[in-house]
N, C-alpha and C. Protein backbone atom coordinates (compact mmCIF):
# COMPACT_ATOMS: atom_id res chain seq x y z
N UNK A 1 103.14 -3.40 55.32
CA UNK A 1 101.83 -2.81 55.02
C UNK A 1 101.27 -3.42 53.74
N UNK A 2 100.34 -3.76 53.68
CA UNK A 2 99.27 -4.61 52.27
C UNK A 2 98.81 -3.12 51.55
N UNK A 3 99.18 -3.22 50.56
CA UNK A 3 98.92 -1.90 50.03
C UNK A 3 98.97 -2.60 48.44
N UNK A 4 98.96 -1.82 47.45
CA UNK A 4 99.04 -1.98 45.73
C UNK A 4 100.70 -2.20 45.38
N UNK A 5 101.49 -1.04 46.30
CA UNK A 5 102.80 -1.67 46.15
C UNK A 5 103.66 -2.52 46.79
N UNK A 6 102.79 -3.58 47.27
CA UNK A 6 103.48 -4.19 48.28
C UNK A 6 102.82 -5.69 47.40
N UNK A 7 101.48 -5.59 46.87
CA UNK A 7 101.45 -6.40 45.69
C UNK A 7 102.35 -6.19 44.37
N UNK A 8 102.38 -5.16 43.86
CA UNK A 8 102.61 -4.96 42.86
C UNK A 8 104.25 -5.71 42.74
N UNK A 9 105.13 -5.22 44.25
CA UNK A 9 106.70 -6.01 44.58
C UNK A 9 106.85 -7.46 44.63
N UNK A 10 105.68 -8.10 44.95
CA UNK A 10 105.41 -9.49 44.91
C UNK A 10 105.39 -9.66 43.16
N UNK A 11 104.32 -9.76 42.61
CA UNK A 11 104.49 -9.75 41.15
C UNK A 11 105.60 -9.74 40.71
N UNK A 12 106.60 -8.75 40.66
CA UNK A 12 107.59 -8.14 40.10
C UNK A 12 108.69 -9.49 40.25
N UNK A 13 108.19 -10.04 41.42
CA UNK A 13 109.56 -11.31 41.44
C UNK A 13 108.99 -12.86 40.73
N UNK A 14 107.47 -12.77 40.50
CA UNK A 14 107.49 -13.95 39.68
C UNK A 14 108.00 -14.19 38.35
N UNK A 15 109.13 -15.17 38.37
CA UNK A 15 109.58 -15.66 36.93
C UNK A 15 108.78 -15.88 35.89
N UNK A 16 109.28 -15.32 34.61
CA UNK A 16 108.50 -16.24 33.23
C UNK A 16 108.83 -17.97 33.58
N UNK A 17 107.78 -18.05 33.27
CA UNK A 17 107.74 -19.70 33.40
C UNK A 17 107.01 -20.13 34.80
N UNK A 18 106.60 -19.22 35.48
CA UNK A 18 105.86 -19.40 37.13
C UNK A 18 105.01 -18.60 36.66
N UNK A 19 103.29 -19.01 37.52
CA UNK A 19 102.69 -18.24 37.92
C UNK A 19 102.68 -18.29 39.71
N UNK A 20 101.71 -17.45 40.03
CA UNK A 20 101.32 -17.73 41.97
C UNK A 20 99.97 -17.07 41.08
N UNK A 21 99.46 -17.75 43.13
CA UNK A 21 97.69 -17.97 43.04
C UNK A 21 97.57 -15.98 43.44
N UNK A 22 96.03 -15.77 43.25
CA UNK A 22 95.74 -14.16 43.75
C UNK A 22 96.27 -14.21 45.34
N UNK A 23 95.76 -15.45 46.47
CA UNK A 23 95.59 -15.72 47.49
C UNK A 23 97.71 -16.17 47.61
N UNK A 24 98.10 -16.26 47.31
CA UNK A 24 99.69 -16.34 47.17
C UNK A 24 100.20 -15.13 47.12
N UNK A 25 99.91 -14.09 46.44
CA UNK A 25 100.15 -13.09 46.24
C UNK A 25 99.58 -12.33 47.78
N UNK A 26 98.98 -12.25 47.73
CA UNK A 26 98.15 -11.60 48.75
C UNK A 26 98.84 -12.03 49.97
N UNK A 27 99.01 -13.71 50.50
CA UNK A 27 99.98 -14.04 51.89
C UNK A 27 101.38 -13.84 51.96
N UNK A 28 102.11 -13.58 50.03
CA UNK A 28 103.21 -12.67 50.21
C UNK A 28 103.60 -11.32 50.52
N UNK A 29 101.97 -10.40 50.17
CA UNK A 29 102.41 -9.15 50.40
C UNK A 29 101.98 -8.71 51.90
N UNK A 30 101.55 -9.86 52.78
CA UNK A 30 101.21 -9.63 54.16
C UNK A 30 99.88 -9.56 54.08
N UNK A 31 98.62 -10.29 53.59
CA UNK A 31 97.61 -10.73 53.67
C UNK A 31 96.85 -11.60 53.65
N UNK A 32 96.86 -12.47 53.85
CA UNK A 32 96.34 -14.16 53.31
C UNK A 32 95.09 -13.74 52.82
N UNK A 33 93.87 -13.05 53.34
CA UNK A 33 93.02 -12.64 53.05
C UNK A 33 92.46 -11.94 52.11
N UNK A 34 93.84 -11.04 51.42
CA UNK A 34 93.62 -10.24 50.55
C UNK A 34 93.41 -10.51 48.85
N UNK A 35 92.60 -11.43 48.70
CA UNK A 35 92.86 -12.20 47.60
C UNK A 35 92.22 -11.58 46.19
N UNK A 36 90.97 -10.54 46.70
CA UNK A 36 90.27 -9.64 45.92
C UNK A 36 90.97 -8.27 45.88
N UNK A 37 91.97 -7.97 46.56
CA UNK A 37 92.51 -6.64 46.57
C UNK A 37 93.61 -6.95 45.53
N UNK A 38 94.28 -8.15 45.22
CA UNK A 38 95.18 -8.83 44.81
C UNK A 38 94.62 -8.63 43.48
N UNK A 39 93.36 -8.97 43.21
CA UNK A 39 92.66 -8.99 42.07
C UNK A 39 92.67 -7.28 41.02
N UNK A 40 92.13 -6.37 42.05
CA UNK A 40 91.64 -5.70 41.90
C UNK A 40 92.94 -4.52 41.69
N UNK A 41 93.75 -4.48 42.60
CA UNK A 41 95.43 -4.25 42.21
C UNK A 41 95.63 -4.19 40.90
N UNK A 42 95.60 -5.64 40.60
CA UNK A 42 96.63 -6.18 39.10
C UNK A 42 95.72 -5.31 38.16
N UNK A 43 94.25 -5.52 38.11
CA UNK A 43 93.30 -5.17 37.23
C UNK A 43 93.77 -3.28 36.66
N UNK A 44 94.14 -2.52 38.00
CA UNK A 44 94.69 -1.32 37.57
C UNK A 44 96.35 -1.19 37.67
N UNK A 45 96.63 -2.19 36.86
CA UNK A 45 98.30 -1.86 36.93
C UNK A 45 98.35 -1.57 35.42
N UNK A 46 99.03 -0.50 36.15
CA UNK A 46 99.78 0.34 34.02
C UNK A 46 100.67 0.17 33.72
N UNK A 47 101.69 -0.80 34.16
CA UNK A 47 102.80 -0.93 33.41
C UNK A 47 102.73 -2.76 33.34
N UNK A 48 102.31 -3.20 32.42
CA UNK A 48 102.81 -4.59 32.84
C UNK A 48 103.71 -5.17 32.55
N UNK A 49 104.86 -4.39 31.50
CA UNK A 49 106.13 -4.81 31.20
C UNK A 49 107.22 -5.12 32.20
N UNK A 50 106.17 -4.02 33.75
CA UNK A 50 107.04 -4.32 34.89
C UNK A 50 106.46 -5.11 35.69
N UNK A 51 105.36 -5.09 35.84
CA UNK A 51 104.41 -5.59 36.83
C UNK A 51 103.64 -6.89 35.86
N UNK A 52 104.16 -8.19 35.81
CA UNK A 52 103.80 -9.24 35.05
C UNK A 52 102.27 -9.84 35.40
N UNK A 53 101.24 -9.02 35.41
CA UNK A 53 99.68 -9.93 36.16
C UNK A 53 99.84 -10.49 35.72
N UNK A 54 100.18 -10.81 34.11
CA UNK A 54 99.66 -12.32 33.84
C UNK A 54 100.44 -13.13 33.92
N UNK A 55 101.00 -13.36 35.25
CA UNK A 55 101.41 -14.50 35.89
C UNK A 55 100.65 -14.90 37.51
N UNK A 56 99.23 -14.23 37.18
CA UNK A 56 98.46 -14.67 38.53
C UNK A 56 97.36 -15.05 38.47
N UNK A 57 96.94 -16.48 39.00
CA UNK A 57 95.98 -17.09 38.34
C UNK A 57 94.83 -17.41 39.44
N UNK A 58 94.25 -17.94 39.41
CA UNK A 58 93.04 -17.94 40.85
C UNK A 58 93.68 -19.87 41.07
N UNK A 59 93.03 -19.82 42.42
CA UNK A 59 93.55 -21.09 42.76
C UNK A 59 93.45 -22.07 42.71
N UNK A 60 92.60 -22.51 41.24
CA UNK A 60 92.44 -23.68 40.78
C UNK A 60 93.54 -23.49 39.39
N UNK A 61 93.64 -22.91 39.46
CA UNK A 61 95.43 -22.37 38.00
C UNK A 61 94.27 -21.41 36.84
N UNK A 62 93.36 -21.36 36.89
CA UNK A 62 91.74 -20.68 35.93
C UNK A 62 92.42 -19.61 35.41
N UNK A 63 92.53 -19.17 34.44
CA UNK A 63 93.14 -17.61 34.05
C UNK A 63 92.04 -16.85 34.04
N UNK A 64 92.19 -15.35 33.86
CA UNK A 64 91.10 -14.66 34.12
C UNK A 64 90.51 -14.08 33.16
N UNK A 65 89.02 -14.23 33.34
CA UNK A 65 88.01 -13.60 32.16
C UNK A 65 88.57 -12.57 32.22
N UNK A 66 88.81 -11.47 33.14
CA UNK A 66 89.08 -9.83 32.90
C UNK A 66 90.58 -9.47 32.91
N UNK A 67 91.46 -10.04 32.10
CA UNK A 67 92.54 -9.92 32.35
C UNK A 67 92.54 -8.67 31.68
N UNK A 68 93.00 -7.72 32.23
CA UNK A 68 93.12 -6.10 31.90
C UNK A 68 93.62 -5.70 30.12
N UNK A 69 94.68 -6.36 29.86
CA UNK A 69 95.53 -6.24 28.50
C UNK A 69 95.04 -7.17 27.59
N UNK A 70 94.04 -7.37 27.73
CA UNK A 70 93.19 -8.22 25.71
C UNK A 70 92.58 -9.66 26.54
N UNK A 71 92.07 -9.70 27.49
CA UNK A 71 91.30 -10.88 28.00
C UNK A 71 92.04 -11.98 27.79
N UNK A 72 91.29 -13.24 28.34
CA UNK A 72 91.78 -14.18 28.54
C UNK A 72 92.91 -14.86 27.14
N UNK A 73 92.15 -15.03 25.91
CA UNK A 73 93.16 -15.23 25.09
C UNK A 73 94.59 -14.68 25.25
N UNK A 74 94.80 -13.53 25.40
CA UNK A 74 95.96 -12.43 25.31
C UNK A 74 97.01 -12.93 26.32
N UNK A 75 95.61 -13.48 28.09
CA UNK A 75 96.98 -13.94 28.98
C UNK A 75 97.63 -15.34 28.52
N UNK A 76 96.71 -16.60 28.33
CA UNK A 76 97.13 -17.30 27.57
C UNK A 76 98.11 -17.79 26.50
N UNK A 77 98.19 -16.60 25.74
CA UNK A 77 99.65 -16.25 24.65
C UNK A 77 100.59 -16.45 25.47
N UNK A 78 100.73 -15.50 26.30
CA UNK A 78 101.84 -14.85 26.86
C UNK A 78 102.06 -15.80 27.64
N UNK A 79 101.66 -16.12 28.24
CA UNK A 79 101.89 -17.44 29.01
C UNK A 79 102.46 -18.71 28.42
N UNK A 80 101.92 -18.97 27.51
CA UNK A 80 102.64 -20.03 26.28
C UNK A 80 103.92 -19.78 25.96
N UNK A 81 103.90 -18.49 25.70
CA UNK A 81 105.33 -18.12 25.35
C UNK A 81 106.32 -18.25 26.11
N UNK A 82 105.84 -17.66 27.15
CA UNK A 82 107.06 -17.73 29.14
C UNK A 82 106.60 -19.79 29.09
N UNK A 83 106.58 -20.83 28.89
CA UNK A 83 106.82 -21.96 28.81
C UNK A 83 105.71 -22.24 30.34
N UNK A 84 104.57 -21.59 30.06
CA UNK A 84 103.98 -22.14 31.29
C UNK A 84 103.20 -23.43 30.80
N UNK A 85 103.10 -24.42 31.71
CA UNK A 85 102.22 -25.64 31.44
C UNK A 85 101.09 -25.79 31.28
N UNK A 86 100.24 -25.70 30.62
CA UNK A 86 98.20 -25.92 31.15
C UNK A 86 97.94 -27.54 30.73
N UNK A 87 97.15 -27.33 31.91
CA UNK A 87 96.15 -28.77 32.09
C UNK A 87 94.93 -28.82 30.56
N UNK A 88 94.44 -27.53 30.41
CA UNK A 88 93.83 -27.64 29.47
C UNK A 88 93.84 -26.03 28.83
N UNK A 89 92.62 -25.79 27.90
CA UNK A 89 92.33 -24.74 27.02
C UNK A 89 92.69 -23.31 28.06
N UNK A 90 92.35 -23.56 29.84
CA UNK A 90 92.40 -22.05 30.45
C UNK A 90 92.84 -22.47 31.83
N UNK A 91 93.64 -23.81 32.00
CA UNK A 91 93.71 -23.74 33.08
C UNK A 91 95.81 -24.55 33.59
N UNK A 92 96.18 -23.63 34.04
CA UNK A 92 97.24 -23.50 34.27
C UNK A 92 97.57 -24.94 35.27
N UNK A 93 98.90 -25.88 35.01
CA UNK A 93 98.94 -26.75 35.76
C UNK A 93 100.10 -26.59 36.72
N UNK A 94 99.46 -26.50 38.40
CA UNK A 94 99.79 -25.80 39.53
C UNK A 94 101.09 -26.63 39.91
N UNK A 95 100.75 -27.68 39.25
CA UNK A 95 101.67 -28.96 39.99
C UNK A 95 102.96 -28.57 39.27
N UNK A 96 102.88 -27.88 37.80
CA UNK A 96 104.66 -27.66 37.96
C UNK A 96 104.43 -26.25 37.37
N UNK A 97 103.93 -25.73 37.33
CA UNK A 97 104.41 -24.16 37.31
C UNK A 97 103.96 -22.96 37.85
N UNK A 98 103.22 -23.62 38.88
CA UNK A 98 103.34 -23.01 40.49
C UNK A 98 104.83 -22.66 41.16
N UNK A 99 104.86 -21.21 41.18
CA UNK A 99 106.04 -20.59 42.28
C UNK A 99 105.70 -20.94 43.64
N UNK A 100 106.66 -21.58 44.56
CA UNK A 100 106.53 -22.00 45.91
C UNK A 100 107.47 -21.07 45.99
């Protein structure tokens, strides 16, 4: 069933050091389609110590203007920190720290 916790269980298994796309998330939790529910999910998740959004990026690697916990700067940090790669100032490079 595609539901918030069926995203939220997907999340939960991406590694520091990986992100996945919204649309990745979404064909893991049984939706290919669900790529705005994916969005919209993460946007009301209250725990993110468990539930890592900011390891989900849109599918050009783009981090997100509305990232729920201190905007884009904030996911960016955190992301630096977990050893993720960017192509540039906001954009995550898919080619190696993309979860397959």
């Amino acid at each position: 069933m595609f539901d918030f916790n069926s995203i939220y269980e997907v999340v939960k298994k991406i590694p520091a050091g990986k992100v996945m796309t919204y649309q990745g998330v979404a064909t893991k939790a049984g939706n290919p389609k669900g790529s705005r529910v994916v969005g919209n999910a993460l946007h009301k998740n209250k725990d993110r110590s468990l539930i890592p959004c900011h390891r989900v990026v849109n599918r050009n690697g783009n981090l997100s203007n509305s990232y729920a916990f201190g905007g884009i700067t904030a996911q960016r940090n955190i992301l630096e920190k977990e050893n993720v790669i960017f192509k540039d100032e906001r954009t995550v490079n898919l080619e190696i720290s993309l979860l397959k």
